[in-house]
PDB file of N, CA and C in Angstrom:
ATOM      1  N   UNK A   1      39.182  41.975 -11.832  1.00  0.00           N
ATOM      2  CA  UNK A   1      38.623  40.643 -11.931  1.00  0.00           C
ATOM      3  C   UNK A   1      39.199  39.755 -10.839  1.00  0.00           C
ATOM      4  N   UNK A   2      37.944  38.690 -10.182  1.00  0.00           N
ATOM      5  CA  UNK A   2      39.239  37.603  -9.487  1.00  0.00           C
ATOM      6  C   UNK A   2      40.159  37.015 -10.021  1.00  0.00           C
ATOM      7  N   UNK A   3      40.470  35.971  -8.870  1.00  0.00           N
ATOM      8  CA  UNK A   3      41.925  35.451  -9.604  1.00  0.00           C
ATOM      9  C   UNK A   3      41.121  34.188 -10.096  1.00  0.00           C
ATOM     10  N   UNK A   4      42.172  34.062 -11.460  1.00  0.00           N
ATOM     11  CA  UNK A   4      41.488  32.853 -12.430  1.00  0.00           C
ATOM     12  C   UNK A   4      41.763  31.542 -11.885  1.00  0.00           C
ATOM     13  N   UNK A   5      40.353  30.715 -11.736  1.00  0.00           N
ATOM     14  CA  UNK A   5      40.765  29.163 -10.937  1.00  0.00           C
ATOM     15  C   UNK A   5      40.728  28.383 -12.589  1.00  0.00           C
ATOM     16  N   UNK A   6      41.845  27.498 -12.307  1.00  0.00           N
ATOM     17  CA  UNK A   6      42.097  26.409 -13.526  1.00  0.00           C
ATOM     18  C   UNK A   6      42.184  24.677 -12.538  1.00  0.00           C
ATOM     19  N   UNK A   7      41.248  24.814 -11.411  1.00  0.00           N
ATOM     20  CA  UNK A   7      41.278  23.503 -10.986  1.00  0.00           C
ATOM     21  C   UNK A   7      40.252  23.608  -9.914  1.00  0.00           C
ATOM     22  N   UNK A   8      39.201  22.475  -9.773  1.00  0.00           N
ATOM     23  CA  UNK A   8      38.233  22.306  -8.973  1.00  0.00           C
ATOM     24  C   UNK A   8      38.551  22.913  -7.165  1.00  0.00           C
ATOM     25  N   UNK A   9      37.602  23.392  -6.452  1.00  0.00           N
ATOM     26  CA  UNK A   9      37.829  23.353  -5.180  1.00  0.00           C
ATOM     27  C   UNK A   9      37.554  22.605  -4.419  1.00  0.00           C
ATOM     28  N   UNK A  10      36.917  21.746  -4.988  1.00  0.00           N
ATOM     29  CA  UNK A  10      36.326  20.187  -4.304  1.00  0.00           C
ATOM     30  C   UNK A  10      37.282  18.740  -4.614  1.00  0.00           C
ATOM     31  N   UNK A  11      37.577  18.943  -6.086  1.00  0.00           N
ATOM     32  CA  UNK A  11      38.592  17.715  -5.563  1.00  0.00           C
ATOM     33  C   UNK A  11      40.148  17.473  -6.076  1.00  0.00           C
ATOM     34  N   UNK A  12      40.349  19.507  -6.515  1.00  0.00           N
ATOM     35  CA  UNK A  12      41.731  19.436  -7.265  1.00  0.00           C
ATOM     36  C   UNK A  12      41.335  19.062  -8.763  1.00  0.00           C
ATOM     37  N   UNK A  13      40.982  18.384  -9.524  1.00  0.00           N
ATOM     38  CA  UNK A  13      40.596  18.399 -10.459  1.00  0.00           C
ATOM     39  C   UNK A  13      40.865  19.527 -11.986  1.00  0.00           C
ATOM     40  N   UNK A  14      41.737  19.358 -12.893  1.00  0.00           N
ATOM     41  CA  UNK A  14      41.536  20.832 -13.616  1.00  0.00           C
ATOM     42  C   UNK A  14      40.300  20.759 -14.545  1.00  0.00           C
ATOM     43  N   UNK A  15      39.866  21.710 -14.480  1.00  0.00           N
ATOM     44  CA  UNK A  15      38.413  22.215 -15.142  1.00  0.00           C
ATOM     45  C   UNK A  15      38.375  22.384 -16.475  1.00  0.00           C
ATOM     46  N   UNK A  16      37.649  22.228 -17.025  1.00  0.00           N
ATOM     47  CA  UNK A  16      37.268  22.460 -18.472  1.00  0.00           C
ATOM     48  C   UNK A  16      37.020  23.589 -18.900  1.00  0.00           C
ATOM     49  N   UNK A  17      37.417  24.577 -19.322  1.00  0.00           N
ATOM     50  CA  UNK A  17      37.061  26.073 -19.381  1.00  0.00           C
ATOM     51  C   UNK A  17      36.806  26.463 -20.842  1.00  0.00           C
ATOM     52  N   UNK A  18      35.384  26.947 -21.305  1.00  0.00           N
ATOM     53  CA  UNK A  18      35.026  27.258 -22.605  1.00  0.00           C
ATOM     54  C   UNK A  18      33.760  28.558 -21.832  1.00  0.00           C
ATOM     55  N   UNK A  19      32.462  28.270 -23.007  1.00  0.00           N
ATOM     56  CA  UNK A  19      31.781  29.166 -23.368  1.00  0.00           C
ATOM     57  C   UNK A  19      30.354  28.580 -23.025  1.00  0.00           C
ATOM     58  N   UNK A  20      29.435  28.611 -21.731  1.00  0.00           N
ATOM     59  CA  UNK A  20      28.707  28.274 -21.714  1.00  0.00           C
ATOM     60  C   UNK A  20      27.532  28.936 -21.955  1.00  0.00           C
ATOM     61  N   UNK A  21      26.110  28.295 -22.209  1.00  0.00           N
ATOM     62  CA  UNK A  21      24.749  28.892 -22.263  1.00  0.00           C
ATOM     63  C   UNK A  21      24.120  28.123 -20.807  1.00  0.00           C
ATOM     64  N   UNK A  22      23.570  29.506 -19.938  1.00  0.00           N
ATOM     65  CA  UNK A  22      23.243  28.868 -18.579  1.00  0.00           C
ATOM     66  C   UNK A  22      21.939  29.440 -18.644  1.00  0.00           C
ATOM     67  N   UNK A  23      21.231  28.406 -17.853  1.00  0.00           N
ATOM     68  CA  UNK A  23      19.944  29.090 -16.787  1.00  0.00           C
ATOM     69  C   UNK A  23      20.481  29.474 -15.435  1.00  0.00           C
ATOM     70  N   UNK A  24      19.824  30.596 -14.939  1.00  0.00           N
ATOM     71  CA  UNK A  24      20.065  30.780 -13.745  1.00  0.00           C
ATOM     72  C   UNK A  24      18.768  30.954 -13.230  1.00  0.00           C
ATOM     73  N   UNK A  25      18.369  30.444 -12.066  1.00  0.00           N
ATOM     74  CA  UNK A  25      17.063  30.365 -11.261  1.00  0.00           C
ATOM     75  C   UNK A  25      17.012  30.729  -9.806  1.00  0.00           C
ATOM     76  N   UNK A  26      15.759  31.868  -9.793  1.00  0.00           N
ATOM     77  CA  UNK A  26      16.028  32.599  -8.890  1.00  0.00           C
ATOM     78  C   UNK A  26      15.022  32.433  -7.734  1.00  0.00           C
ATOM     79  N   UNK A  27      14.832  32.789  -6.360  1.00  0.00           N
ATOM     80  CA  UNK A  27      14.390  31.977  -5.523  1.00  0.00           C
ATOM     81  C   UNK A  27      12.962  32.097  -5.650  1.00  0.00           C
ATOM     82  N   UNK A  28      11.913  33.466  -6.567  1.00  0.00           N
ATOM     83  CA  UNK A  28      10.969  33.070  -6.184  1.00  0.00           C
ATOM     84  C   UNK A  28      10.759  32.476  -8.310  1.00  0.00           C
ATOM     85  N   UNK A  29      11.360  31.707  -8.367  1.00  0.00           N
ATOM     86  CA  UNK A  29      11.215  30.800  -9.376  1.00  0.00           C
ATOM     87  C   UNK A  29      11.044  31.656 -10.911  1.00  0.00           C
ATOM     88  N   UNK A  30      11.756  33.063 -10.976  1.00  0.00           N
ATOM     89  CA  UNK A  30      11.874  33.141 -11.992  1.00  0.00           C
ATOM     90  C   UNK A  30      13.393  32.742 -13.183  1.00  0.00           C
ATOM     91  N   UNK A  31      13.114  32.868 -14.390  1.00  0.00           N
ATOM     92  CA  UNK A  31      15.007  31.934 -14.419  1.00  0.00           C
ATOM     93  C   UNK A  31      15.379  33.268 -15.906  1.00  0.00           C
ATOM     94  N   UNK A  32      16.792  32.987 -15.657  1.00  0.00           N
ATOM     95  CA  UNK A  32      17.762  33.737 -16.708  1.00  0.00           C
ATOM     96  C   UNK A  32      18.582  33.025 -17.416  1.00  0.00           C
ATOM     97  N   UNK A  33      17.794  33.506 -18.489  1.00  0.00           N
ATOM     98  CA  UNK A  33      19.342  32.906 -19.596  1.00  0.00           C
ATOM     99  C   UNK A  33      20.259  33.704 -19.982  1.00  0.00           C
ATOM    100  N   UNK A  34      21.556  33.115 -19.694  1.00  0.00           N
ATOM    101  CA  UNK A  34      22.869  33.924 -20.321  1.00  0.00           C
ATOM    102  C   UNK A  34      23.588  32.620 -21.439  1.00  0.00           C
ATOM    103  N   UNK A  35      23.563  33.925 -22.377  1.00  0.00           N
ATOM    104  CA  UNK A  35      24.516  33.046 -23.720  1.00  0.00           C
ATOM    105  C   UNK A  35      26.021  33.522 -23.592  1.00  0.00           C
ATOM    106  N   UNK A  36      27.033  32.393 -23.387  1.00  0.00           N
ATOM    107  CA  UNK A  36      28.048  32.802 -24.048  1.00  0.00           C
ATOM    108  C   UNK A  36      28.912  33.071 -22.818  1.00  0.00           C
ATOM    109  N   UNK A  37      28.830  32.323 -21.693  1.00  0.00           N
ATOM    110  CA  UNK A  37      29.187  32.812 -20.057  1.00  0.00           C
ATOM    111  C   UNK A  37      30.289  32.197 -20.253  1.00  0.00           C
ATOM    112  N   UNK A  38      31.350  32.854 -19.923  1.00  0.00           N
ATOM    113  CA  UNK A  38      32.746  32.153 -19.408  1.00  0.00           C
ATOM    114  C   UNK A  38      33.155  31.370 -18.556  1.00  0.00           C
ATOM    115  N   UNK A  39      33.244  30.449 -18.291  1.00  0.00           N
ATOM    116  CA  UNK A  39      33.483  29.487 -16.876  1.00  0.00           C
ATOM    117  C   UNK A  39      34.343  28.277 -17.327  1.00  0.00           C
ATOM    118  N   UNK A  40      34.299  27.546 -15.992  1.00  0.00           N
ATOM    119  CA  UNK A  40      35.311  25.891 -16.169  1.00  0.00           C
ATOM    120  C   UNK A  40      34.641  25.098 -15.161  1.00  0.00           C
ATOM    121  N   UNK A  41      34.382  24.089 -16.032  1.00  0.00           N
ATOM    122  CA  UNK A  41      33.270  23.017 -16.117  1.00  0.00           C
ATOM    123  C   UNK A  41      34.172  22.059 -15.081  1.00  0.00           C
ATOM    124  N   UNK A  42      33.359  21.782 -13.884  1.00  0.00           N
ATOM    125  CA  UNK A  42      34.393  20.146 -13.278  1.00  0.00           C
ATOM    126  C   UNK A  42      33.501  19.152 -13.940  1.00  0.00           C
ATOM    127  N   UNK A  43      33.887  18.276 -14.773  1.00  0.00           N
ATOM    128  CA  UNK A  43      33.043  17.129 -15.477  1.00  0.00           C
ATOM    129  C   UNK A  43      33.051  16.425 -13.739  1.00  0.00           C
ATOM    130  N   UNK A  44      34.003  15.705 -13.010  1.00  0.00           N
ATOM    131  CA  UNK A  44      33.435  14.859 -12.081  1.00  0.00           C
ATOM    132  C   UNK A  44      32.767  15.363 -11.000  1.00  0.00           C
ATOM    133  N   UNK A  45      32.545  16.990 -10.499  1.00  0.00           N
ATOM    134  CA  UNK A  45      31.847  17.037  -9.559  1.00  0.00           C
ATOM    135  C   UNK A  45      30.479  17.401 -10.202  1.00  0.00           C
ATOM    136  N   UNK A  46      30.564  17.607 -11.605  1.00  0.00           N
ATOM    137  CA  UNK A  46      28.918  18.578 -12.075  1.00  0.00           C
ATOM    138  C   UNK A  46      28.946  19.519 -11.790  1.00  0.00           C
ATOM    139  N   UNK A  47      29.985  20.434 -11.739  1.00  0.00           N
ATOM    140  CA  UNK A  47      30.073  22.124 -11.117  1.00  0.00           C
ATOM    141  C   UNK A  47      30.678  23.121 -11.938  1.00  0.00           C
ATOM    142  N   UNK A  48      30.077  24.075 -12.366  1.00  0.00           N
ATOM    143  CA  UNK A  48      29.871  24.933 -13.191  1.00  0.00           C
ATOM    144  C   UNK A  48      31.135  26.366 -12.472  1.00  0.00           C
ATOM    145  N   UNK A  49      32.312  26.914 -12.728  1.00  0.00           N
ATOM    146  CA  UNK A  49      32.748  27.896 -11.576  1.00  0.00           C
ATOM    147  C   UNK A  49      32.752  28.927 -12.933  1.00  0.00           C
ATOM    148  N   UNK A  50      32.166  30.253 -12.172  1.00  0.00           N
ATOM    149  CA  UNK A  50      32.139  31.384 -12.919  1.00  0.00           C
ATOM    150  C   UNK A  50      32.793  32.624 -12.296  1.00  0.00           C
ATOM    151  N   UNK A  51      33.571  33.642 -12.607  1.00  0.00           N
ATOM    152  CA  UNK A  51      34.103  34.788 -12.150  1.00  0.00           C
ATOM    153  C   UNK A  51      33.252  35.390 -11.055  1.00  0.00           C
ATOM    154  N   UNK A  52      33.297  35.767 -10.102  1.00  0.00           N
ATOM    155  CA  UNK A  52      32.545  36.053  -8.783  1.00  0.00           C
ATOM    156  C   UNK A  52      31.730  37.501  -9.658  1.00  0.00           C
ATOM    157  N   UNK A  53      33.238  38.210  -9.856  1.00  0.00           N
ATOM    158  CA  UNK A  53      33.165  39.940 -10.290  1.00  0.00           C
ATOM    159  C   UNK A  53      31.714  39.549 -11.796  1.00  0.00           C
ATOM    160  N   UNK A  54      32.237  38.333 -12.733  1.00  0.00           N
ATOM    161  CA  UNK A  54      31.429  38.561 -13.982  1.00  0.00           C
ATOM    162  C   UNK A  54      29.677  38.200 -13.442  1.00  0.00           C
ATOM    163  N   UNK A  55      29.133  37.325 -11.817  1.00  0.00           N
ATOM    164  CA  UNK A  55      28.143  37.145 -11.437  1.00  0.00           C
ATOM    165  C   UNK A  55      27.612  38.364 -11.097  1.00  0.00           C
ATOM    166  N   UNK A  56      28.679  39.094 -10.487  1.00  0.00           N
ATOM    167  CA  UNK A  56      28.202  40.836  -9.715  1.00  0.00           C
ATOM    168  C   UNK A  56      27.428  41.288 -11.036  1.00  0.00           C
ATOM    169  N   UNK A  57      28.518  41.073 -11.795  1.00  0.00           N
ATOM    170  CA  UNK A  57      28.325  42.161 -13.155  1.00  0.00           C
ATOM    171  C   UNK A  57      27.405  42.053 -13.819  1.00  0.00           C
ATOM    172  N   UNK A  58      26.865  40.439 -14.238  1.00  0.00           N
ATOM    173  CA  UNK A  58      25.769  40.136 -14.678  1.00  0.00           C
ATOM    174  C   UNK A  58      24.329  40.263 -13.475  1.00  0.00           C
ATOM    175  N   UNK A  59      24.711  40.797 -12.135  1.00  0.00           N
ATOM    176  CA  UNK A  59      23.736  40.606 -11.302  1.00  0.00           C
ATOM    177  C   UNK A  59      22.958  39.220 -11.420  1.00  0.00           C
ATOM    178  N   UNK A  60      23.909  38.367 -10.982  1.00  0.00           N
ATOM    179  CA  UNK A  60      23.469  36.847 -10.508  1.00  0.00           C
ATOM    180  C   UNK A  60      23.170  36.581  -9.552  1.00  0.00           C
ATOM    181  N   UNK A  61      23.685  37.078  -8.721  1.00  0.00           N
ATOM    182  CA  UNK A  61      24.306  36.898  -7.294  1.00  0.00           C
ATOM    183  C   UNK A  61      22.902  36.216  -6.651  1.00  0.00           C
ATOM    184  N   UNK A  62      21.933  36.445  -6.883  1.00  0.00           N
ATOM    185  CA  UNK A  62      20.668  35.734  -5.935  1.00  0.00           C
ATOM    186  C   UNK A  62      20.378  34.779  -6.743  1.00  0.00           C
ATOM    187  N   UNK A  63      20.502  34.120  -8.017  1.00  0.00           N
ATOM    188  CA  UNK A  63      20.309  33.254  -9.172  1.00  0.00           C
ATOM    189  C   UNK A  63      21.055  31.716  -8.767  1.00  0.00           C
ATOM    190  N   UNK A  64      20.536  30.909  -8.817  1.00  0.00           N
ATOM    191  CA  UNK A  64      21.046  29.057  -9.108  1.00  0.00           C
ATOM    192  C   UNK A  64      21.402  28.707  -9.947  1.00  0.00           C
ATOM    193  N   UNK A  65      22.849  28.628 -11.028  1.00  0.00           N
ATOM    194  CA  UNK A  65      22.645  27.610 -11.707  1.00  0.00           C
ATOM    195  C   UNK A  65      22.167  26.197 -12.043  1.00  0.00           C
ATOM    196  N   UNK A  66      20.835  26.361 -12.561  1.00  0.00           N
ATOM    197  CA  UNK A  66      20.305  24.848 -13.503  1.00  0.00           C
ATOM    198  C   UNK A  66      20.984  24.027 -14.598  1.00  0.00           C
ATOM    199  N   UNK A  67      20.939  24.948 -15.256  1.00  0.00           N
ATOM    200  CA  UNK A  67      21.602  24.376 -16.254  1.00  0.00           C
ATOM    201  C   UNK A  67      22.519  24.894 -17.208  1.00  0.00           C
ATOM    202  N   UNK A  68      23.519  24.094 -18.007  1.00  0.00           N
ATOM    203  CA  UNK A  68      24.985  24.619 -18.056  1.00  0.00           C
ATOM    204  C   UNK A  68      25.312  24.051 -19.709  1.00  0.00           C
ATOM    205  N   UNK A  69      25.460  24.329 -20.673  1.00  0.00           N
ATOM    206  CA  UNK A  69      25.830  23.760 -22.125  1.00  0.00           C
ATOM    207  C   UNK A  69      26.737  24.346 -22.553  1.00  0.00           C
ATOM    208  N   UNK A  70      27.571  23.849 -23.204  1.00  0.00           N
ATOM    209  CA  UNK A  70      28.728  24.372 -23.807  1.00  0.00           C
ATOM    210  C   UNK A  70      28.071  25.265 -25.358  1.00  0.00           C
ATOM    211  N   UNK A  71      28.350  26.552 -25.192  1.00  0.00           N
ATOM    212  CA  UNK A  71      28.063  27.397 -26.063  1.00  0.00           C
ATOM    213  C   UNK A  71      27.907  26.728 -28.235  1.00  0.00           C
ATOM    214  N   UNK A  72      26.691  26.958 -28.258  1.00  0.00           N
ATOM    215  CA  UNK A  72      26.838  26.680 -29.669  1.00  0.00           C
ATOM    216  C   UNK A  72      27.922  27.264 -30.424  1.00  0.00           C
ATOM    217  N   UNK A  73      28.015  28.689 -30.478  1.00  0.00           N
ATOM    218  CA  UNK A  73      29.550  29.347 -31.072  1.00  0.00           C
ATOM    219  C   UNK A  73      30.738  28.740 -31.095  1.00  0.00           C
ATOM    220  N   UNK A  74      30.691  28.372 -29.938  1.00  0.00           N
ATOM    221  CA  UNK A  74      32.055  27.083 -29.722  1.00  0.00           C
ATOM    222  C   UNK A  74      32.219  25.600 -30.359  1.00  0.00           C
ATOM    223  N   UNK A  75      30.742  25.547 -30.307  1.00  0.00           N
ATOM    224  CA  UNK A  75      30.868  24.146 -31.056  1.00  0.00           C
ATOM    225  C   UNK A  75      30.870  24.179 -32.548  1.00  0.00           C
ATOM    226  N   UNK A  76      30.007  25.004 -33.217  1.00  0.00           N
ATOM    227  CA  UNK A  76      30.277  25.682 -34.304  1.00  0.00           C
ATOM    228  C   UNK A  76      31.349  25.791 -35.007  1.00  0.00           C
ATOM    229  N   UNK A  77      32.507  26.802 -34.094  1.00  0.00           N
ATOM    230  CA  UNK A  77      34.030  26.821 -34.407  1.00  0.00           C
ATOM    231  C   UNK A  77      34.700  25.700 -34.161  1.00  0.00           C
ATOM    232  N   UNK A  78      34.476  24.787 -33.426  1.00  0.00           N
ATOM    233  CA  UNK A  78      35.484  23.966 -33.719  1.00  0.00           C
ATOM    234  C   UNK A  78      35.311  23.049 -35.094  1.00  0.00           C
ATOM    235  N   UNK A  79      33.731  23.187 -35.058  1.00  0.00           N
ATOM    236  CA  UNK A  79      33.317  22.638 -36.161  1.00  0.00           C
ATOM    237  C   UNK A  79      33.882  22.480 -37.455  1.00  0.00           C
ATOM    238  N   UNK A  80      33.892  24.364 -37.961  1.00  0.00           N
ATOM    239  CA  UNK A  80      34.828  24.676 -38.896  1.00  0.00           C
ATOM    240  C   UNK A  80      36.351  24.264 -38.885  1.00  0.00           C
ATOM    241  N   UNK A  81      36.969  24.526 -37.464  1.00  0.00           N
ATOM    242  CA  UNK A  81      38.049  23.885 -37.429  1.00  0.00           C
ATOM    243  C   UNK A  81      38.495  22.537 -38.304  1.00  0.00           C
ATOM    244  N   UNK A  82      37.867  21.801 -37.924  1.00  0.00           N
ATOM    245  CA  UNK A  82      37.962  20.314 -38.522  1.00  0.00           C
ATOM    246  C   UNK A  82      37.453  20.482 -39.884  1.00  0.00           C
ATOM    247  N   UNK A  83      36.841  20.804 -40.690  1.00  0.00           N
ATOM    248  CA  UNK A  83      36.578  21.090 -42.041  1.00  0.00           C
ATOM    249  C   UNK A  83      37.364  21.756 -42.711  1.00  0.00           C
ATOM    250  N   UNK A  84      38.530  22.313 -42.241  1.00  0.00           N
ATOM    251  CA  UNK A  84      39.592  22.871 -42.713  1.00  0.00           C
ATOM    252  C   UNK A  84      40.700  21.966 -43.656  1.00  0.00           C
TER     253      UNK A  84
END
């Protein structure tokens, strides 16, 4: 695997790292959804960073991220969390 980034490359920033649900969109405009993608969110640049090796793996590599949500599962669990 690469090496794990825990801070933006644009402005230093540390990242938010959970469980996202992404589109990925590809150039002749078809799109992919992945549930449950690992990454770290820069809230101030709007930038989504994902494992290079887990894009290979998922065969992203020609794909855009559109759009980026923090995984229902996650929100879910914390959910329960607090009802505890």
């Amino acid at each position: 695997m690469s090496v794990h980034r825990d801070h933006c490359p644009e402005c230093d920033r540390p990242l938010y790292e959970s469980r996202f649900d992404t589109t990925f969109r590809y150039p002749d405009g078809s799109e992919r959804l992945c549930l449950d993608l690992v990454g770290g969110l820069c809230q101030p640049c709007n930038q989504l960073y994902v494992d290079p090796d887990l894009i290979d793996m998922l065969d992203l590599r020609r794909g855009r991220c559109v759009f980026a949500i923090e995984s229902d599962a996650v929100l879910s669990g914390r959910a329960a969390g607090f009802a505890d």
